[in-house]
C-alpha atoms as a PDB file:
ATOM      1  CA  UNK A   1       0.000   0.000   0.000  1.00  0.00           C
ATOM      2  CA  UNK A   2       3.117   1.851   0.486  1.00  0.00           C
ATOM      3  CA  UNK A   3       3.589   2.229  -3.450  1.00  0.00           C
ATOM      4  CA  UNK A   4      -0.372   3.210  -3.760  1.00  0.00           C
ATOM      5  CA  UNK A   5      -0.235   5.881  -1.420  1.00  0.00           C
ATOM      6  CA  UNK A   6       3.690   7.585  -2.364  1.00  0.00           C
ATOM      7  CA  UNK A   7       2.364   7.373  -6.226  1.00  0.00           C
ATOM      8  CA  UNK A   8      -1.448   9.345  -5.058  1.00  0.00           C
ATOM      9  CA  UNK A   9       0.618  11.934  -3.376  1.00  0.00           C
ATOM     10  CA  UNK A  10       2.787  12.825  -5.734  1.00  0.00           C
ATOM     11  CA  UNK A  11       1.030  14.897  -8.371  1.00  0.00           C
ATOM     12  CA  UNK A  12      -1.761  16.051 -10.154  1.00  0.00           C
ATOM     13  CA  UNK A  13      -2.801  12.970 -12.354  1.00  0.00           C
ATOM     14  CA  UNK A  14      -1.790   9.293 -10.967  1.00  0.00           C
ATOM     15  CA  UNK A  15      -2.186   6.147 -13.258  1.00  0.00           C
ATOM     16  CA  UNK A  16      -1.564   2.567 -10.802  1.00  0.00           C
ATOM     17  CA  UNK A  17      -1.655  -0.514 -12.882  1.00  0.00           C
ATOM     18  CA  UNK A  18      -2.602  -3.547 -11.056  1.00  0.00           C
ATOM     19  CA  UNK A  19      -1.305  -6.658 -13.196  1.00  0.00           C
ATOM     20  CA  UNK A  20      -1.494 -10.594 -12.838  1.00  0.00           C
ATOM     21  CA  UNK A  21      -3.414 -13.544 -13.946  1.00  0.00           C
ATOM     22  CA  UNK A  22      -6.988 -14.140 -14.035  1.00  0.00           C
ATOM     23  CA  UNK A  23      -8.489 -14.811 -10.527  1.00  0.00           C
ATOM     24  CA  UNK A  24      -5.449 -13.372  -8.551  1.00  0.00           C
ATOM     25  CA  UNK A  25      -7.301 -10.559  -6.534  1.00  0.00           C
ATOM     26  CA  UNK A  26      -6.485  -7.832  -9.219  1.00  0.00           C
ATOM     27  CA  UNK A  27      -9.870  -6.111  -9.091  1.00  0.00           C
ATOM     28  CA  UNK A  28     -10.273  -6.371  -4.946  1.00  0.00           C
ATOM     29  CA  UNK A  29      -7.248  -4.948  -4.512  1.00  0.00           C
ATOM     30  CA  UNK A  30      -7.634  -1.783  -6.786  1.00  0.00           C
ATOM     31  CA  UNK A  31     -11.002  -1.628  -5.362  1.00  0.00           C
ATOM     32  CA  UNK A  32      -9.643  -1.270  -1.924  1.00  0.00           C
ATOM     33  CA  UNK A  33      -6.741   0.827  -2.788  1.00  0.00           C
ATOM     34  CA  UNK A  34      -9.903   3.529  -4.606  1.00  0.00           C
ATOM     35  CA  UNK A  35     -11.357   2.876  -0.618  1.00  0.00           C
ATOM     36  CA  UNK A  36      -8.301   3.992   1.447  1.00  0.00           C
ATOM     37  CA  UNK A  37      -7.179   6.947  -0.788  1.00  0.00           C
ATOM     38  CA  UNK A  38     -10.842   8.510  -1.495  1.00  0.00           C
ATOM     39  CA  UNK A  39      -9.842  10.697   0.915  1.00  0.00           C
ATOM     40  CA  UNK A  40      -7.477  12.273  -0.921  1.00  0.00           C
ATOM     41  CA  UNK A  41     -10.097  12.727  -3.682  1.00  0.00           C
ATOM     42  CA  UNK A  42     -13.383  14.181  -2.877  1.00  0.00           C
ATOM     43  CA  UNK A  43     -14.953  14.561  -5.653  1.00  0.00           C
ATOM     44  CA  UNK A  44     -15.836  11.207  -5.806  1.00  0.00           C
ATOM     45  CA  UNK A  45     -15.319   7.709  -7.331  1.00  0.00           C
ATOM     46  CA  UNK A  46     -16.126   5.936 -10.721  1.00  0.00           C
ATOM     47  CA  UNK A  47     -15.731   2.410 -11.078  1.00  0.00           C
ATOM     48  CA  UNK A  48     -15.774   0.633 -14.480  1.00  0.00           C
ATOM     49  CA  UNK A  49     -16.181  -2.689 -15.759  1.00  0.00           C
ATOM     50  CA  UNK A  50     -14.262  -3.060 -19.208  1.00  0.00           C
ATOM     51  CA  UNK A  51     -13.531  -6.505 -20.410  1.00  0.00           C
ATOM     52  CA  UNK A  52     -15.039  -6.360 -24.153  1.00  0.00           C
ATOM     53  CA  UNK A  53     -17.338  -3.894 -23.575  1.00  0.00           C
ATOM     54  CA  UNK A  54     -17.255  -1.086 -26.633  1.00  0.00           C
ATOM     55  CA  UNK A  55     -15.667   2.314 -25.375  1.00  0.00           C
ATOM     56  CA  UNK A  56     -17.978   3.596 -26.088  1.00  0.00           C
ATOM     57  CA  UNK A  57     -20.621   1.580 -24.147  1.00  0.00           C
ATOM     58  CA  UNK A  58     -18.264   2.429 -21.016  1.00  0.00           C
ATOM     59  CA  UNK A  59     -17.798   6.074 -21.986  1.00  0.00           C
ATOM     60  CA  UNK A  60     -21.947   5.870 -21.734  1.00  0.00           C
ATOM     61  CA  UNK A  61     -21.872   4.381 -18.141  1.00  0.00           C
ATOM     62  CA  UNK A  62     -19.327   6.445 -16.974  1.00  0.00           C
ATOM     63  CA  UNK A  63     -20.765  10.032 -18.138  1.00  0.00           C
ATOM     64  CA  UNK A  64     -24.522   8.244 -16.453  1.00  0.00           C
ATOM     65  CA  UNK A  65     -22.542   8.235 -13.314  1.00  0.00           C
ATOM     66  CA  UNK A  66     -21.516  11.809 -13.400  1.00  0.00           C
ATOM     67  CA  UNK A  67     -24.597  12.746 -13.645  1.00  0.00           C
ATOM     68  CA  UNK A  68     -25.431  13.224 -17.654  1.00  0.00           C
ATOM     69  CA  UNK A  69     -28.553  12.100 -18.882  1.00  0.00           C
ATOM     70  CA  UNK A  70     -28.349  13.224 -22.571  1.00  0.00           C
ATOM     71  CA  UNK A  71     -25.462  11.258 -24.120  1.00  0.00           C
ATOM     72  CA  UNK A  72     -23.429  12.389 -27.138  1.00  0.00           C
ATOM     73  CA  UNK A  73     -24.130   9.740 -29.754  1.00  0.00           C
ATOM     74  CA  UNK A  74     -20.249   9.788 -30.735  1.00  0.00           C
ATOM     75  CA  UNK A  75     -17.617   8.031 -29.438  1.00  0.00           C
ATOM     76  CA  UNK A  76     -15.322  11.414 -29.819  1.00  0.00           C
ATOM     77  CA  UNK A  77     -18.142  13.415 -28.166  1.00  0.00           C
ATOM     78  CA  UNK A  78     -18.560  11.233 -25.093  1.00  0.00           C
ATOM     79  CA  UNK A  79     -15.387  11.160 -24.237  1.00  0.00           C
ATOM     80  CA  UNK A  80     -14.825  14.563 -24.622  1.00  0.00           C
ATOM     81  CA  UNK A  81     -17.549  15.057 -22.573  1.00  0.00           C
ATOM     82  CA  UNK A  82     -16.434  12.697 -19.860  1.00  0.00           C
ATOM     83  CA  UNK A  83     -12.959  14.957 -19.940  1.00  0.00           C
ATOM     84  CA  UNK A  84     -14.172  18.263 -19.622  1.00  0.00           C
ATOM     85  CA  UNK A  85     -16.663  16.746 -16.563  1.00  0.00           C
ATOM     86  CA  UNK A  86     -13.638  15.211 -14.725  1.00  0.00           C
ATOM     87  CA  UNK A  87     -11.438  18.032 -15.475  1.00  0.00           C
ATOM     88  CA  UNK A  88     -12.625  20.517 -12.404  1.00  0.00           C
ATOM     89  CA  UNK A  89     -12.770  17.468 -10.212  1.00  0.00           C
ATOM     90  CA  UNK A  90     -10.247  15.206  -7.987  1.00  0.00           C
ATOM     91  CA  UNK A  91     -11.610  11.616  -8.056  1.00  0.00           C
ATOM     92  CA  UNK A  92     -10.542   7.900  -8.485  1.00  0.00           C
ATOM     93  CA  UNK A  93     -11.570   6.373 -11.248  1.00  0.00           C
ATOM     94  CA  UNK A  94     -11.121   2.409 -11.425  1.00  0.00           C
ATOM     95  CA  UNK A  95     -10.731   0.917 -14.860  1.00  0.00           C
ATOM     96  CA  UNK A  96     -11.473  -3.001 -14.425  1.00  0.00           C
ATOM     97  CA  UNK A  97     -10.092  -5.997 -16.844  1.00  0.00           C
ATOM     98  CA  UNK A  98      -8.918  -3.062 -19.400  1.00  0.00           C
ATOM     99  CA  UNK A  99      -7.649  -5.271 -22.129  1.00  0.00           C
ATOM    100  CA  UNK A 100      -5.087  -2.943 -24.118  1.00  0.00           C
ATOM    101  CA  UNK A 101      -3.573   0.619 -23.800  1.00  0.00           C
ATOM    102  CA  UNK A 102      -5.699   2.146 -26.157  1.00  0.00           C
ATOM    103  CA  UNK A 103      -8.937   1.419 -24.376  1.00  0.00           C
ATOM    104  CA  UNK A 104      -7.369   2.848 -21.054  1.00  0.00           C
ATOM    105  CA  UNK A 105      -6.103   6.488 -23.120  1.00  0.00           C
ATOM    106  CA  UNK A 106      -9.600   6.452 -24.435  1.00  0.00           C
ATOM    107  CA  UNK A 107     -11.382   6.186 -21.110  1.00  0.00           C
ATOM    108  CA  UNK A 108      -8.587   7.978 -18.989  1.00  0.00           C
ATOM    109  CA  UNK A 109      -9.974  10.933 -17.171  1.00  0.00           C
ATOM    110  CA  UNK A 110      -7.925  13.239 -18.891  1.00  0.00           C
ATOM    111  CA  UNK A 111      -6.696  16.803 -17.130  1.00  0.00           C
ATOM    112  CA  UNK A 112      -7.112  17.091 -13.379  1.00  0.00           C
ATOM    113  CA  UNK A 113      -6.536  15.717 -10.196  1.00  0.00           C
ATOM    114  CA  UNK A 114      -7.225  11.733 -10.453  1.00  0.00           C
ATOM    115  CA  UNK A 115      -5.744   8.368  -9.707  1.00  0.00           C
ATOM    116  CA  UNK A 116      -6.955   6.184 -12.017  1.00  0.00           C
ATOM    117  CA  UNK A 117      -6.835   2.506 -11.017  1.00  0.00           C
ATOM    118  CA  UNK A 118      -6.025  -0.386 -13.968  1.00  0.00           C
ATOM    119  CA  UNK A 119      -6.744  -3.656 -14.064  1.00  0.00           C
ATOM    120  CA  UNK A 120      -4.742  -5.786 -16.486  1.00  0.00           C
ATOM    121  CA  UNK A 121      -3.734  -9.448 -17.201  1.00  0.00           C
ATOM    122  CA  UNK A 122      -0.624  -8.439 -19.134  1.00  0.00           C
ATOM    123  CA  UNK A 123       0.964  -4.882 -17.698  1.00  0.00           C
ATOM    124  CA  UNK A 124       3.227  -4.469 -20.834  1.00  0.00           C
ATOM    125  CA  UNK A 125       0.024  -3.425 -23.023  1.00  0.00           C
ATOM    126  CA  UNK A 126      -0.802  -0.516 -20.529  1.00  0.00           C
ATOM    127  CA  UNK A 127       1.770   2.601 -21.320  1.00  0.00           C
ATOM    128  CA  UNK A 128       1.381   5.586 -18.783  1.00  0.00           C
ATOM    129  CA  UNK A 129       2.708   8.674 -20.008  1.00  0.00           C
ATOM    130  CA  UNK A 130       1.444  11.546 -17.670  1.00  0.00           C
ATOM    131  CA  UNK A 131       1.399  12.397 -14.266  1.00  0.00           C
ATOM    132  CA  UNK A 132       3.076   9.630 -11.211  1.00  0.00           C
ATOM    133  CA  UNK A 133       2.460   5.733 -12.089  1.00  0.00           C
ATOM    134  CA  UNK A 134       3.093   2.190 -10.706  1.00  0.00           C
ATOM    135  CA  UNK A 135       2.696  -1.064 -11.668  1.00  0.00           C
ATOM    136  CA  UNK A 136       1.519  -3.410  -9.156  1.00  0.00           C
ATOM    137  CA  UNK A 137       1.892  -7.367  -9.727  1.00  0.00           C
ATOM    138  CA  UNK A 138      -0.513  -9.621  -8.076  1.00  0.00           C
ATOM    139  CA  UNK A 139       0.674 -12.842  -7.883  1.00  0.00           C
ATOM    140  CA  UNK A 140      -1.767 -16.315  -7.956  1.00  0.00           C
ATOM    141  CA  UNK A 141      -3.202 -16.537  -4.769  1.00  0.00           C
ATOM    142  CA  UNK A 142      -2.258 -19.633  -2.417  1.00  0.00           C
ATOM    143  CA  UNK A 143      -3.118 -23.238  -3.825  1.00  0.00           C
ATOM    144  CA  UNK A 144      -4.155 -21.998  -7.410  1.00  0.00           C
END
């Protein structure tokens, strides 16, 4: 938690990727990480289940969450949208079973104060390039 909580403290934007095979805890633990740091951002908390789901789709239940009710038909709009909403904010945003880098740019908060939680079998597909990041590997939990 050490890693978690240096990484949230240390800037404006935050990316943690939480790596490791299927069934190893990966989602609990960036679930409870978003738990003990919400402090730190009070503007609330968006979780997100990815997996195969269309951007899109997730752009849709993500901007529902914050509120909108009238959702840009476009994938460009929505998460432009979704940007400029989170932009005069500080919140964690969990990203669950994200399945390449492009999906987690595309629903990525953008501008503003966030730690944005990743889960991901394979960290090497998941490239951070802004703000304080970690990678955190969960390994196979006991007897698997």
């Amino acid at each position: 938690m050490h890693t978690a909580s240096r990484v949230a403290a240390g800037g404006a934007r935050a990316t943690i990727v939480v790596t490791g095979p299927a069934g190893a805890g990966k989602s609990a633990l960036a679930v409870h990480i978003a738990h003990l740091l919400k402090g730190s951002y009070p503007d609330g908390q968006l979780f997100a289940a990815v997996g195969n789901t269309p951007v899109k789709d997730v752009l849709g239940q993500l901007l529902r969450a914050l509120g909108t009710t009238d959702l840009p038909t476009g994938v460009g709009d929505r998460r432009e949208l979704y940007q400029r909403l989170c932009a005069t904010r500080a919140m964690v945003v969990v990203l669950d079973d994200v399945r390449d880098g492009r999906t987690a740019v595309d629903l990525h908060p953008g501008s503003g104060r966030h730690l944005v939680l990743v889960t991901n079998r394979d960290a090497a597909s998941i490239h951070v390039h802004n703000g304080q990041s970690a990678v955190l590997q969960v390994r196979s939990r006991p007897g698997s």
